[in-house]
Protein backbone atom coordinates (compact mmCIF):
# COMPACT_ATOMS: atom_id res chain seq x y z
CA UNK A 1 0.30 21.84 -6.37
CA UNK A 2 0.44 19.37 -9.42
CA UNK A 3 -0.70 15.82 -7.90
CA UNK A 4 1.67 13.48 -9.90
CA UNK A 5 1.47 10.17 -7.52
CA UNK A 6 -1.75 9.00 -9.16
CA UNK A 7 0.17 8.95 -12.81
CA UNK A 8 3.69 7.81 -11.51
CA UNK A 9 1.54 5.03 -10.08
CA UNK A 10 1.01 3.76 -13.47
CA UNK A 11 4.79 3.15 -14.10
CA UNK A 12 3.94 -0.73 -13.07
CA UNK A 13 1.59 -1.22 -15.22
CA UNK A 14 2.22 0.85 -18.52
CA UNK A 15 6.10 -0.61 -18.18
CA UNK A 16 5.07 -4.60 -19.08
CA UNK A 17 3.44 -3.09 -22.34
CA UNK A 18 6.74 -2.03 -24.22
CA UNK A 19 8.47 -5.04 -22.87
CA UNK A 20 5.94 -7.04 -24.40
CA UNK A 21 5.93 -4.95 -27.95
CA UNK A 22 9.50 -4.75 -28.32
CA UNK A 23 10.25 -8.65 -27.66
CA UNK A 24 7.53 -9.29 -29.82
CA UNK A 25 8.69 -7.39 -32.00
CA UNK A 26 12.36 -9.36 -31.92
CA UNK A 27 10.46 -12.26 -32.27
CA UNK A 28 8.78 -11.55 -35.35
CA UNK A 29 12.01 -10.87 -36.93
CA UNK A 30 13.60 -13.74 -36.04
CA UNK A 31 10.44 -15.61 -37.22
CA UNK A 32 10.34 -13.73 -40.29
CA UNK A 33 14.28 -14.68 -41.21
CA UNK A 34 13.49 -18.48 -39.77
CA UNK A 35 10.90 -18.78 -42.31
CA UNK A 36 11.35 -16.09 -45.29
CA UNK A 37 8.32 -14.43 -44.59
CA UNK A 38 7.85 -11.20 -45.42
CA UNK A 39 6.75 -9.15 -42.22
CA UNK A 40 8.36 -5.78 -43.11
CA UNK A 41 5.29 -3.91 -42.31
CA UNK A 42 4.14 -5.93 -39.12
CA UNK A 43 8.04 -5.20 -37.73
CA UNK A 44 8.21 -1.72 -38.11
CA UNK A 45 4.68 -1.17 -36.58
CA UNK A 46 5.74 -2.99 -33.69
CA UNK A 47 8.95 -1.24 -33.15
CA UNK A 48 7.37 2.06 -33.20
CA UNK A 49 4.77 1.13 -31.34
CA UNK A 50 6.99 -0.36 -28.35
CA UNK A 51 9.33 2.82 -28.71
CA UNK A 52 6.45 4.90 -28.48
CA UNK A 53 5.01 2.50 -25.08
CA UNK A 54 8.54 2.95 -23.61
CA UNK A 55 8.49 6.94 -23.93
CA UNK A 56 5.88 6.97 -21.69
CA UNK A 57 6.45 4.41 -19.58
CA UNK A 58 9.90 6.39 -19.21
CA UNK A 59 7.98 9.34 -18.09
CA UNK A 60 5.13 7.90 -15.87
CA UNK A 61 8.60 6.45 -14.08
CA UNK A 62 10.40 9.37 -13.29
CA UNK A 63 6.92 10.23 -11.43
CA UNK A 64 7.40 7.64 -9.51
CA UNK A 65 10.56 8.78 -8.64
CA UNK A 66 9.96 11.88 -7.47
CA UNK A 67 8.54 10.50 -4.75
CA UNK A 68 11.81 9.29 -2.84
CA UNK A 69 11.15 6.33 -1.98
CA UNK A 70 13.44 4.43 -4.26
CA UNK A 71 17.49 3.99 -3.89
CA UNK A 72 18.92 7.21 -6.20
CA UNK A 73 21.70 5.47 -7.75
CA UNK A 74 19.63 2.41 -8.63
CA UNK A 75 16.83 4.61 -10.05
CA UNK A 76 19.34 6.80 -12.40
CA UNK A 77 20.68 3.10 -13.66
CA UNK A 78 17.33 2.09 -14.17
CA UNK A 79 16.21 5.22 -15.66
CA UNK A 80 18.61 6.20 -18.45
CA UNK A 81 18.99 2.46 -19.51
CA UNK A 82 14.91 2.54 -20.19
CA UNK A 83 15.29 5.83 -22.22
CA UNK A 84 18.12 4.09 -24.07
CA UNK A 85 15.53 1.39 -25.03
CA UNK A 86 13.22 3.78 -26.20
CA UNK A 87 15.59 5.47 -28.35
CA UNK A 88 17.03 2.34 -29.28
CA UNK A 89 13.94 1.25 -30.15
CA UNK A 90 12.97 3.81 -32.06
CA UNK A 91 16.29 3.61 -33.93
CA UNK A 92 15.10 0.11 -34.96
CA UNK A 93 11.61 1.38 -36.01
CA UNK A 94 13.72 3.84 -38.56
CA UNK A 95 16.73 1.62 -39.76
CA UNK A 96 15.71 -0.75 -42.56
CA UNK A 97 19.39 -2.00 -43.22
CA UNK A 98 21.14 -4.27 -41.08
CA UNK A 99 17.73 -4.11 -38.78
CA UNK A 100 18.96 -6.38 -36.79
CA UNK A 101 21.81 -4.42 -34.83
CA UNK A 102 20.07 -1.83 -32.88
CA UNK A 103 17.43 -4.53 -32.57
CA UNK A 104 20.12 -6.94 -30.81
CA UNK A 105 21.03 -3.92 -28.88
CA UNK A 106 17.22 -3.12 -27.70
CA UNK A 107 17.43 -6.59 -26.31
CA UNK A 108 20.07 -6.27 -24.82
CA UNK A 109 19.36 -2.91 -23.36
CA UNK A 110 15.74 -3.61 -22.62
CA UNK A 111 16.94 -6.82 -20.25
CA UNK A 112 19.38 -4.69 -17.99
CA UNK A 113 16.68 -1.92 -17.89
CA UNK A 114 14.17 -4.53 -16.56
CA UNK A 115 16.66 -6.49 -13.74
CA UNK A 116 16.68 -3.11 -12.13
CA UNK A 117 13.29 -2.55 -12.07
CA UNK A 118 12.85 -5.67 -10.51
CA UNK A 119 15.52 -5.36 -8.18
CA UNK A 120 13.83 -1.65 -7.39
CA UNK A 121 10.19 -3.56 -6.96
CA UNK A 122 11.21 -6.66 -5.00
CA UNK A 123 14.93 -5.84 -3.46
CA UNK A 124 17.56 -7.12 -4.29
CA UNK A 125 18.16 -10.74 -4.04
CA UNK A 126 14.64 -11.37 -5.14
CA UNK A 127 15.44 -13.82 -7.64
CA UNK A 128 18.81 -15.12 -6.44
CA UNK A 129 18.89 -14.78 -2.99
CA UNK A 130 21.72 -15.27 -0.64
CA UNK A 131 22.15 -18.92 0.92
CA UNK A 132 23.19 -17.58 3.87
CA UNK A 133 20.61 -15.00 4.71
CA UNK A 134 17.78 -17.37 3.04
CA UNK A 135 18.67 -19.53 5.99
CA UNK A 136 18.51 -17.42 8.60
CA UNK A 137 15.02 -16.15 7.64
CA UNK A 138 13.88 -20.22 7.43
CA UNK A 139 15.82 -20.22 10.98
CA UNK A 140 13.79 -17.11 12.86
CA UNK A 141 10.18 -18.30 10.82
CA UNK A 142 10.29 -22.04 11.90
CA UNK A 143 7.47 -22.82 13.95
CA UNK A 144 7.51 -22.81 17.22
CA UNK A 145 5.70 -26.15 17.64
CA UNK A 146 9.00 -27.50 15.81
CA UNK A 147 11.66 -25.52 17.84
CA UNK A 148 10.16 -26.46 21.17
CA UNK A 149 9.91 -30.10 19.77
CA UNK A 150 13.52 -29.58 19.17
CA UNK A 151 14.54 -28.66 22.76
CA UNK A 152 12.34 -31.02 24.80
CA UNK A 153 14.01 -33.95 22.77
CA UNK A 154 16.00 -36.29 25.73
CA UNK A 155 17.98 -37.91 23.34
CA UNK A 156 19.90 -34.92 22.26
CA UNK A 157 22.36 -32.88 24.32
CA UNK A 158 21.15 -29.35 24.86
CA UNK A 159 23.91 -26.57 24.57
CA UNK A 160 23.70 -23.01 26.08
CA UNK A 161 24.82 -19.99 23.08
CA UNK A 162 24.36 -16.50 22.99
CA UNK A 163 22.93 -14.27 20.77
CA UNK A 164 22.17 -10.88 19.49
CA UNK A 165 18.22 -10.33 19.78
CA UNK A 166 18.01 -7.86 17.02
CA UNK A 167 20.71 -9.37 14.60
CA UNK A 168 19.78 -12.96 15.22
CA UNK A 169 15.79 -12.96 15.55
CA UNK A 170 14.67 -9.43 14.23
CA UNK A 171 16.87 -8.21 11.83
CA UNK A 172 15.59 -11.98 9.37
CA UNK A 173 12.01 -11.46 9.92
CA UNK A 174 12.89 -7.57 8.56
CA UNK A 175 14.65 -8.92 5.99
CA UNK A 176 12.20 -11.44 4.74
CA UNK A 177 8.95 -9.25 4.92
CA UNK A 178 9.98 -6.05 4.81
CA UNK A 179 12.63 -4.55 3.36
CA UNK A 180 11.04 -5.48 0.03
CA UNK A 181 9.75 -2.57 0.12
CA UNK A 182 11.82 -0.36 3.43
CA UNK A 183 15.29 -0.67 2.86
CA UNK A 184 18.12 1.35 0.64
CA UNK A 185 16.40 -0.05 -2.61
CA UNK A 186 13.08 1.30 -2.22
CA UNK A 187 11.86 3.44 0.80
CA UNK A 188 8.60 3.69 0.68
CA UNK A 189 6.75 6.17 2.99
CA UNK A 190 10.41 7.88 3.31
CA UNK A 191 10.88 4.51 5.95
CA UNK A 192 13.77 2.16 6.07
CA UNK A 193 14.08 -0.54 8.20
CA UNK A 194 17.34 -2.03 7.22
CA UNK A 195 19.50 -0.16 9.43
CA UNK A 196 19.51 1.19 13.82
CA UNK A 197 20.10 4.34 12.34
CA UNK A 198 16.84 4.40 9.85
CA UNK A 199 14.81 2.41 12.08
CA UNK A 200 15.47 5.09 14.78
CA UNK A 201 14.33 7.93 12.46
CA UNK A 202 11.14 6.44 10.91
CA UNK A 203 9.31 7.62 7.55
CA UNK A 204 7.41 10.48 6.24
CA UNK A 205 5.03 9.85 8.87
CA UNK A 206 6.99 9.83 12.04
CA UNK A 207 8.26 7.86 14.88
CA UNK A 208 7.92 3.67 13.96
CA UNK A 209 9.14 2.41 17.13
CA UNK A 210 8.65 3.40 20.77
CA UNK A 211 10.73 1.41 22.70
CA UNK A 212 9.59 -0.84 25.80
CA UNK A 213 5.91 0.32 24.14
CA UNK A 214 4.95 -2.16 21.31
CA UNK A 215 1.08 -0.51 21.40
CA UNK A 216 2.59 2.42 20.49
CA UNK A 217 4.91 1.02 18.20
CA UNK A 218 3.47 1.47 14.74
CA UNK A 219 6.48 -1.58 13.02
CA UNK A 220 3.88 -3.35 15.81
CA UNK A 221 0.64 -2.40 15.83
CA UNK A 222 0.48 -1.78 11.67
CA UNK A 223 1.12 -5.97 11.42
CA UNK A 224 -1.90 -6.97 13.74
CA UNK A 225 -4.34 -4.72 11.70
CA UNK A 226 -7.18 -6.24 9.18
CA UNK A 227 -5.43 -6.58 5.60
CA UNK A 228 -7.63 -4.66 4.20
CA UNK A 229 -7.04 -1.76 6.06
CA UNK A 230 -5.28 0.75 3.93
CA UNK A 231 -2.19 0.55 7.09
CA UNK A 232 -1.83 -2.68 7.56
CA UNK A 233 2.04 -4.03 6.52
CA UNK A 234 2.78 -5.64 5.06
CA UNK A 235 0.39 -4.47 1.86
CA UNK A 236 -2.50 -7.35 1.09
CA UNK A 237 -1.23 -9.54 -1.43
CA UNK A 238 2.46 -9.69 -0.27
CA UNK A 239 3.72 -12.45 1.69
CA UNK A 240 3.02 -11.73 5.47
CA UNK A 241 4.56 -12.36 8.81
CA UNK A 242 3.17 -15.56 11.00
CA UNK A 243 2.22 -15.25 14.49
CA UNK A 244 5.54 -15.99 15.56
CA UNK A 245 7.03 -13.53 13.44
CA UNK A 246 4.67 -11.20 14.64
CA UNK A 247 5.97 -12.49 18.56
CA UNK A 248 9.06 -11.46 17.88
CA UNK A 249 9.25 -8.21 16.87
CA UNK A 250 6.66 -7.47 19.57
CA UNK A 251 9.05 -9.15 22.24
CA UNK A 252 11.81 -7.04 20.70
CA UNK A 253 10.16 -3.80 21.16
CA UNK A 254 8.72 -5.08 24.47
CA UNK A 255 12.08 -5.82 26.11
CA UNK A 256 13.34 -1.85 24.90
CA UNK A 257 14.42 -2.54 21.26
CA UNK A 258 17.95 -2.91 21.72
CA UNK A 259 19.97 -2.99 19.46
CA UNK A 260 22.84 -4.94 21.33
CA UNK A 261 21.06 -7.22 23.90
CA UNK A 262 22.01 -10.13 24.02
CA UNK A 263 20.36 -13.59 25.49
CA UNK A 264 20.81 -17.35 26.09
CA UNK A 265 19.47 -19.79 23.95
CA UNK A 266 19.43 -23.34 23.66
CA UNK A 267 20.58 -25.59 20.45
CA UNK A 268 20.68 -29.33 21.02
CA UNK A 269 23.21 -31.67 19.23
CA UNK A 270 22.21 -35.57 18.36
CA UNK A 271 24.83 -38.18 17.29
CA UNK A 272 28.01 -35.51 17.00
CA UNK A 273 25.25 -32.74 14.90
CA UNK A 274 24.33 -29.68 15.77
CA UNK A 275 20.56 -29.46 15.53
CA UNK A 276 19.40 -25.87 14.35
CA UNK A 277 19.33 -23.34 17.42
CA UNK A 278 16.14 -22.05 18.85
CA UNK A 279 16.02 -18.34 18.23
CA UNK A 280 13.55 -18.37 20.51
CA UNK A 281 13.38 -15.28 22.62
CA UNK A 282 12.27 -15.39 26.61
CA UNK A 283 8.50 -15.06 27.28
CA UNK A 284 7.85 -15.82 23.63
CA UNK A 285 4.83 -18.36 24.46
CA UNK A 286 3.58 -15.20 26.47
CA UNK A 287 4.03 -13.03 23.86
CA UNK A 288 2.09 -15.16 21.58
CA UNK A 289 -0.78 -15.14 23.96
CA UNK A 290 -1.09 -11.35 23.50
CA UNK A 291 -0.44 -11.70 19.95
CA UNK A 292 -3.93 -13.76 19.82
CA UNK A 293 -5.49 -11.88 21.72
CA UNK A 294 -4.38 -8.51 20.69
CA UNK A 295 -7.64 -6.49 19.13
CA UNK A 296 -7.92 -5.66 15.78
CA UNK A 297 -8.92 -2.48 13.96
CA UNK A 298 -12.73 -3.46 13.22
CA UNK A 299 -13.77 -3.02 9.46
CA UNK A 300 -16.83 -1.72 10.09
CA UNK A 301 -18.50 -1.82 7.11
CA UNK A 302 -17.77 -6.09 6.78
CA UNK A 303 -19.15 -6.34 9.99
CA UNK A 304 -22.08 -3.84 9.29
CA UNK A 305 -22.37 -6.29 5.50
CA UNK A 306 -22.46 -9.83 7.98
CA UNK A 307 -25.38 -7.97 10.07
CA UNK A 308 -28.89 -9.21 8.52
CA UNK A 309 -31.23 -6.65 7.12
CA UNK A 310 -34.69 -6.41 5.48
CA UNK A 311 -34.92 -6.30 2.01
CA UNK A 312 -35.53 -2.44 0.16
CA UNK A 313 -38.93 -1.70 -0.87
CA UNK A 314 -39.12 -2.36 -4.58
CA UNK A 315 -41.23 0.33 -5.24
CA UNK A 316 -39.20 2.86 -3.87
CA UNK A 317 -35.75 1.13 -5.71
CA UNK A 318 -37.81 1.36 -8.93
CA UNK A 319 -38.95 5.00 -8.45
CA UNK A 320 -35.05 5.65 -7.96
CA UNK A 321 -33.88 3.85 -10.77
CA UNK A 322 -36.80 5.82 -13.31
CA UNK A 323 -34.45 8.89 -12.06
CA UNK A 324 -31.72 7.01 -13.03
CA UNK A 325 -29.68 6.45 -9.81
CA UNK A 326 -27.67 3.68 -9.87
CA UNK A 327 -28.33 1.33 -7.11
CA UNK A 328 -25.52 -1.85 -6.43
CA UNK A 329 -25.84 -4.45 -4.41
CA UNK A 330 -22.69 -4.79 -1.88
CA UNK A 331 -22.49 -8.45 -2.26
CA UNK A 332 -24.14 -11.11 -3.45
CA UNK A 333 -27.38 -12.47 -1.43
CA UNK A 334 -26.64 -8.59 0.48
CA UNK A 335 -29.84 -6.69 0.72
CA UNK A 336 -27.27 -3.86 1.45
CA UNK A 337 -26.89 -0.99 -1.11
CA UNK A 338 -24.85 1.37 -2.92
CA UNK A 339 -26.47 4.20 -4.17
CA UNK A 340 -25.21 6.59 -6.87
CA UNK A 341 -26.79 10.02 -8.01
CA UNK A 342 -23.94 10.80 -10.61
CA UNK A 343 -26.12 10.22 -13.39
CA UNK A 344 -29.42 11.90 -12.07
CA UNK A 345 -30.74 14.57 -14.30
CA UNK A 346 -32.77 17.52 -12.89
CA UNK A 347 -31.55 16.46 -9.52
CA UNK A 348 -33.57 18.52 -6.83
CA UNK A 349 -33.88 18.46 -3.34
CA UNK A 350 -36.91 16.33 -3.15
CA UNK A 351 -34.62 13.50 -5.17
CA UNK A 352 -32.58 13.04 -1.72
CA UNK A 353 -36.01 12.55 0.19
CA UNK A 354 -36.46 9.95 -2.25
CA UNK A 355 -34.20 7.51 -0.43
CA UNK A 356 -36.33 7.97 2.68
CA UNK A 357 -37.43 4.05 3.71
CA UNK A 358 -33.87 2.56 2.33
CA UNK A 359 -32.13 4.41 5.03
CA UNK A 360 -31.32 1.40 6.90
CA UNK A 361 -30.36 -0.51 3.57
CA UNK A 362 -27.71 1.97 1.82
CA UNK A 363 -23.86 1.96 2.92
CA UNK A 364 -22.41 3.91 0.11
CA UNK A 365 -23.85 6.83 -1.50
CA UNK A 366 -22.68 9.26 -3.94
CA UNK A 367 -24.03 12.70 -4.90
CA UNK A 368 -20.96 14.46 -6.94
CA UNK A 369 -21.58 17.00 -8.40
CA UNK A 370 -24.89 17.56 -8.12
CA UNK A 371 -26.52 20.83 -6.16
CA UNK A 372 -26.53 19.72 -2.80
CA UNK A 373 -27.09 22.62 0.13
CA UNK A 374 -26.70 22.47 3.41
CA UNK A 375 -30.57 22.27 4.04
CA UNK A 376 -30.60 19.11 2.14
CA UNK A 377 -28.57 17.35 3.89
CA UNK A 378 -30.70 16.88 6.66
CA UNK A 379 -32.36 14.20 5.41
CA UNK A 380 -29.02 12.18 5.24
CA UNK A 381 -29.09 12.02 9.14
CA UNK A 382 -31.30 8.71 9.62
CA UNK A 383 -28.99 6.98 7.19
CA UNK A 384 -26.76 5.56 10.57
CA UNK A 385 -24.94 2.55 8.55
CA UNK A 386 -23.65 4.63 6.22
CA UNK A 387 -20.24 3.68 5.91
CA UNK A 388 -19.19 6.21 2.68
CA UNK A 389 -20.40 9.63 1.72
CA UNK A 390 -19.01 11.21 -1.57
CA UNK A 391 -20.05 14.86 -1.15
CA UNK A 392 -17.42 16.39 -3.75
CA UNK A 393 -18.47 19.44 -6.09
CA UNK A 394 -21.68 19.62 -3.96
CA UNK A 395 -22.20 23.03 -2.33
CA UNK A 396 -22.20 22.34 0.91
CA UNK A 397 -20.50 24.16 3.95
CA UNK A 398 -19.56 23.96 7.66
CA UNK A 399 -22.95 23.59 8.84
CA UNK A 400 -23.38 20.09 7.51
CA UNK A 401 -20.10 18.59 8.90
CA UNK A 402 -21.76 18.47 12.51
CA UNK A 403 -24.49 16.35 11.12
CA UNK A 404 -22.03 14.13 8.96
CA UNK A 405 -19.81 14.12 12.03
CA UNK A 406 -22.89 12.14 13.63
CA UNK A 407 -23.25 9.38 11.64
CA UNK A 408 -22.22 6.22 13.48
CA UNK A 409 -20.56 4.51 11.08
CA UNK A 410 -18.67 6.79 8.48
CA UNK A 411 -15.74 6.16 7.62
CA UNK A 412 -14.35 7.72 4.19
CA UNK A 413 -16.08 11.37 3.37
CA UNK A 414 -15.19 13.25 0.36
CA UNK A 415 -15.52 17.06 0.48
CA UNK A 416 -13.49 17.76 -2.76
CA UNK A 417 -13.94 21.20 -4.15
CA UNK A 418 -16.52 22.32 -1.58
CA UNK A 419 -16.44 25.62 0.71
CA UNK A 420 -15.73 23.42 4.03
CA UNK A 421 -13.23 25.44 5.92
CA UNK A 422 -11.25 25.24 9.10
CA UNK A 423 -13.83 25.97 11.15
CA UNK A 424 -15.54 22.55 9.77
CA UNK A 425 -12.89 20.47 10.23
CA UNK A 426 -12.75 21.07 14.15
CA UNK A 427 -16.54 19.24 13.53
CA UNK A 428 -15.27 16.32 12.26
CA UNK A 429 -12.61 15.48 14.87
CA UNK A 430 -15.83 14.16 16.84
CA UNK A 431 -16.89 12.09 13.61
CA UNK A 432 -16.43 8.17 15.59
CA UNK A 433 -15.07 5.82 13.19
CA UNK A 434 -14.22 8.16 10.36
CA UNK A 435 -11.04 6.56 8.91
CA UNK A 436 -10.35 8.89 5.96
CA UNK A 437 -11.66 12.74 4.73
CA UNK A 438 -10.84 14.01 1.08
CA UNK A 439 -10.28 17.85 1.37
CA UNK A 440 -8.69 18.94 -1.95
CA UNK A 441 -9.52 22.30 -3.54
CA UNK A 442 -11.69 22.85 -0.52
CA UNK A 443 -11.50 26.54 1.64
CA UNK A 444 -9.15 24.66 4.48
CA UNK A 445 -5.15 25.53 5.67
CA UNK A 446 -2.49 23.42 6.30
CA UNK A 447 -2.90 24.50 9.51
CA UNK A 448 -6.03 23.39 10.24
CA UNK A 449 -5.38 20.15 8.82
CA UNK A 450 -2.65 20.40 11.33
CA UNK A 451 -5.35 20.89 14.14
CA UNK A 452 -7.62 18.18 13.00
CA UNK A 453 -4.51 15.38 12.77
CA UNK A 454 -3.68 16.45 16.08
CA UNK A 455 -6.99 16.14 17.70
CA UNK A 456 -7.47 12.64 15.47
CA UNK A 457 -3.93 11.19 14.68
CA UNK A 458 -5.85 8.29 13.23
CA UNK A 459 -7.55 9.84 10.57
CA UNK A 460 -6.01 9.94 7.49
CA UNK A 461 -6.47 13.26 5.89
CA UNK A 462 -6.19 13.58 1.45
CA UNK A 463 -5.60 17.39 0.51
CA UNK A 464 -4.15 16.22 -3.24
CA UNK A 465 -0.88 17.93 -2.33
CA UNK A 466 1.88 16.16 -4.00
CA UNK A 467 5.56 18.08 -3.11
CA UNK A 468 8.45 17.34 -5.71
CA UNK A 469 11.50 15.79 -3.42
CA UNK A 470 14.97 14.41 -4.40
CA UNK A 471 14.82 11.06 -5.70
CA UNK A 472 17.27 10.07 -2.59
CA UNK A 473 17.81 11.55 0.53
CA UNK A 474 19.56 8.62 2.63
CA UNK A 475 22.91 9.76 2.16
CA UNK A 476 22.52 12.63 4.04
CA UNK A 477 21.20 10.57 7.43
CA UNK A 478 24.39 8.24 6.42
CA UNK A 479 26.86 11.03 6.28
CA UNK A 480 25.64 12.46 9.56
CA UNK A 481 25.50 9.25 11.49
CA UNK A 482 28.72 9.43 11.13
């Protein structure tokens, strides 16, 4: 089927372009009327040009939508008021007379067309949030260094309270870090997490939350991996949960995720004022222990880059480079290397041998596309800290995977439109620290896709399906809950 995620992933960025054209645009008109200039020409190119920016932007969105993971009824709001800009700005780009009505009305258009994106991006509440709720979140995030600070104070009178664990101490971390991005707004991975009901079902992906089990809890065990693992949650470069954060959901799930329990905790009142209550759940300073001490997913290939090696031999990187492989240094100082045959002309077998003596140096190589056989890659075996193989358009079969499935440390192998089959994929569920396999337009089922994810649930497997789904189906979980 048609992959459309990789162009409805552009809505982001092709959507800043017509905002920018068409305000500019405004702008030059008022600048034009400010100063009796004549910009006539410089107008109209602008307005057709940020009509034409919005047309597509409008379509690379509905991509995005198909995809489900954004609130329906915010989506169609946002959707038909970013055609209107386009036509409106189009309008613009054709009306000479009284311009500057459908321009006011682009404007105007273009504004309420971009809140809801926003909201859809960043939730609402983004910009204005709630006093109330922005408390609560600064409530279940202050440190604990503070809140135990708090308690142990003599001069204050300590007071007994109870609370809701999950409504008190959970549900503000959730709301603070996640539901950004898992909640009715925007559901992404099918998951929402702003509601028993959603958090019970999970995503697209399965079960979230196994209560009493936080290592098999993946709202757990996703947090407390490396951030630049392709899993780890929340996404690098948005604002993650602290340690204690991190405590309490764990302590949550620990104690059987209830949704109703309720426990004691202590606030303390000083001169007639009620210092803020500790939300601070039983064996928390326990919990952080684990927390600490919890392993993480190791990246092999920045621990493999932080391991010394000897430099390449130059005359065997020079002989490479005459056949024009392209050969990158990982990282600066690194004597590590990334070698790339995409631009090698009459590649033949012997050209792989080449690399023999850098074995030990090169983590990432690429051959697309060129006539790899099976028998070839035999020489590929000695190269154990490679960490990525790109084998796509090659003609390789089954019989290589059982070498491939050797190497020590590969992680990410593409097989793209080769004549691996079932039968190879069994191979690679021995494959040690491979993290991610690339199987479109390859000879392999669904079912034995099925097969592989169930002897490695870890792995994450790419076929370059993409299935068109309603823009919302939340309503129907709603209706039936009931």
């Amino acid at each position: 089927m048609f992959n459309v995620e990789s162009i409805g992933r552009l809505h982001p960025l092709l959507v800043h372009l017509p905002i920018g054209i068409l305000l500019f645009a405004a702008a030059l008109m008022v600048f034009g009327r400010i100063t009796k200039s004549d910009l006539g020409a410089a107008v109209s190119f602008a307005w057709g040009a940020g009509a034409l920016m919005a047309f597509f932007s409008c379509g690379a969105g509905w991509l995005l939508a198909q995809s489900g993971d954004y609130d329906a009824d915010m989506v169609q709001v946002h959707q038909w008021t970013g055609l209107l800009t386009a036509a409106l700005g189009t309008v613009t780009f054709f009306t000479k007379k009284y311009r500057w009505i459908p321009a006011f009305a682009t404007v105007i258009v273009l504004s309420i067309a971009g809140h809801y994106g926003g909201n859809l991006t960043h939730g609402e509440g983004y910009l204005f949030p709630n006093g109330e709720e922005a408390s609560q979140v600064e409530q279940a995030t202050k440190p604990l260094e503070e809140q135990v600070a708090a308690v142990s104070d003599s001069t204050g009178k300590k007071l007994v309270r109870r609370t809701f664990v999950y409504r008190d101490q959970v549900v503000p971390v959730l709301k603070s870090k996640c539901y950004n991005c898992h909640s009715a707004t925007k559901k992404k991975g099918g998951l929402r997490l702003d509601t028993e009901a959603f958090i019970k079902k999970g995503g697209k992906n399965g079960s979230v939350l196994v209560a009493g089990n936080p290592a098999k809890s993946k709202l757990f065990t996703y947090l407390l991996l490396p951030e630049g693992d392709e899993r780890h949650m929340p996404p690098k470069g948005k604002l993650q949960l602290t340690r204690q954060e991190i405590a309490i959901v764990q302590n949550w799930i620990r104690r059987g995720a209830s949704f109703k329990e309720e426990i004691e905790v202590i606030e303390e009142t000083n001169g007639g004022q009620t210092i803020a209550a500790m939300p601070l759940p039983p064996l928390l300073a326990d919990t952080m222990e684990s927390v600490a001490a919890a392993p993480e997913k190791p990246d092999l290939e920045t621990t493999l880059l932080s391991t010394p090696v000897n430099a390449a031999d130059q005359q065997i990187l020079q002989k490479l480079k005459a056949q024009q492989v392209t050969l990158t240094k990982m990282a600066t100082g690194s004597e590590y290397l990334s070698a790339n045959f995409v631009n090698t002309r009459d590649f033949n077998p012997e050209t792989v041998q080449s690399l023999k003596g850098i074995e030990n140096q090169v983590v990432r190589l690429r051959l697309t596309g060129q006539p790899i056989q099976d028998k070839d890659v035999r020489h590929l075996a000695q190269f154990k800290n490679l960490t990525r193989l790109n084998l796509e358009n090659t003609k390789i079969t089954d019989s290589s995977l059982t070498l491939l499935a050797a190497l020590p440390n590969l992680e990410h192998l593409n097989l793209y439109g080769t004549a691996v089959t079932d039968e190879g994929l069994g191979k690679l569920a021995a494959s040690p620290n491979l993290k991610v396999v690339y199987l479109w337009q390859t000879k392999t089922t669904p079912e034995g896709v099925k097969r592989l994810l169930k002897a490695r649930p870890d792995l994450k497997v790419e076929t370059g399906t993409q299935q068109f789904v309603k823009p919302d189906t939340s309503k129907v979980l709603t209706n039936n809950s009931k």
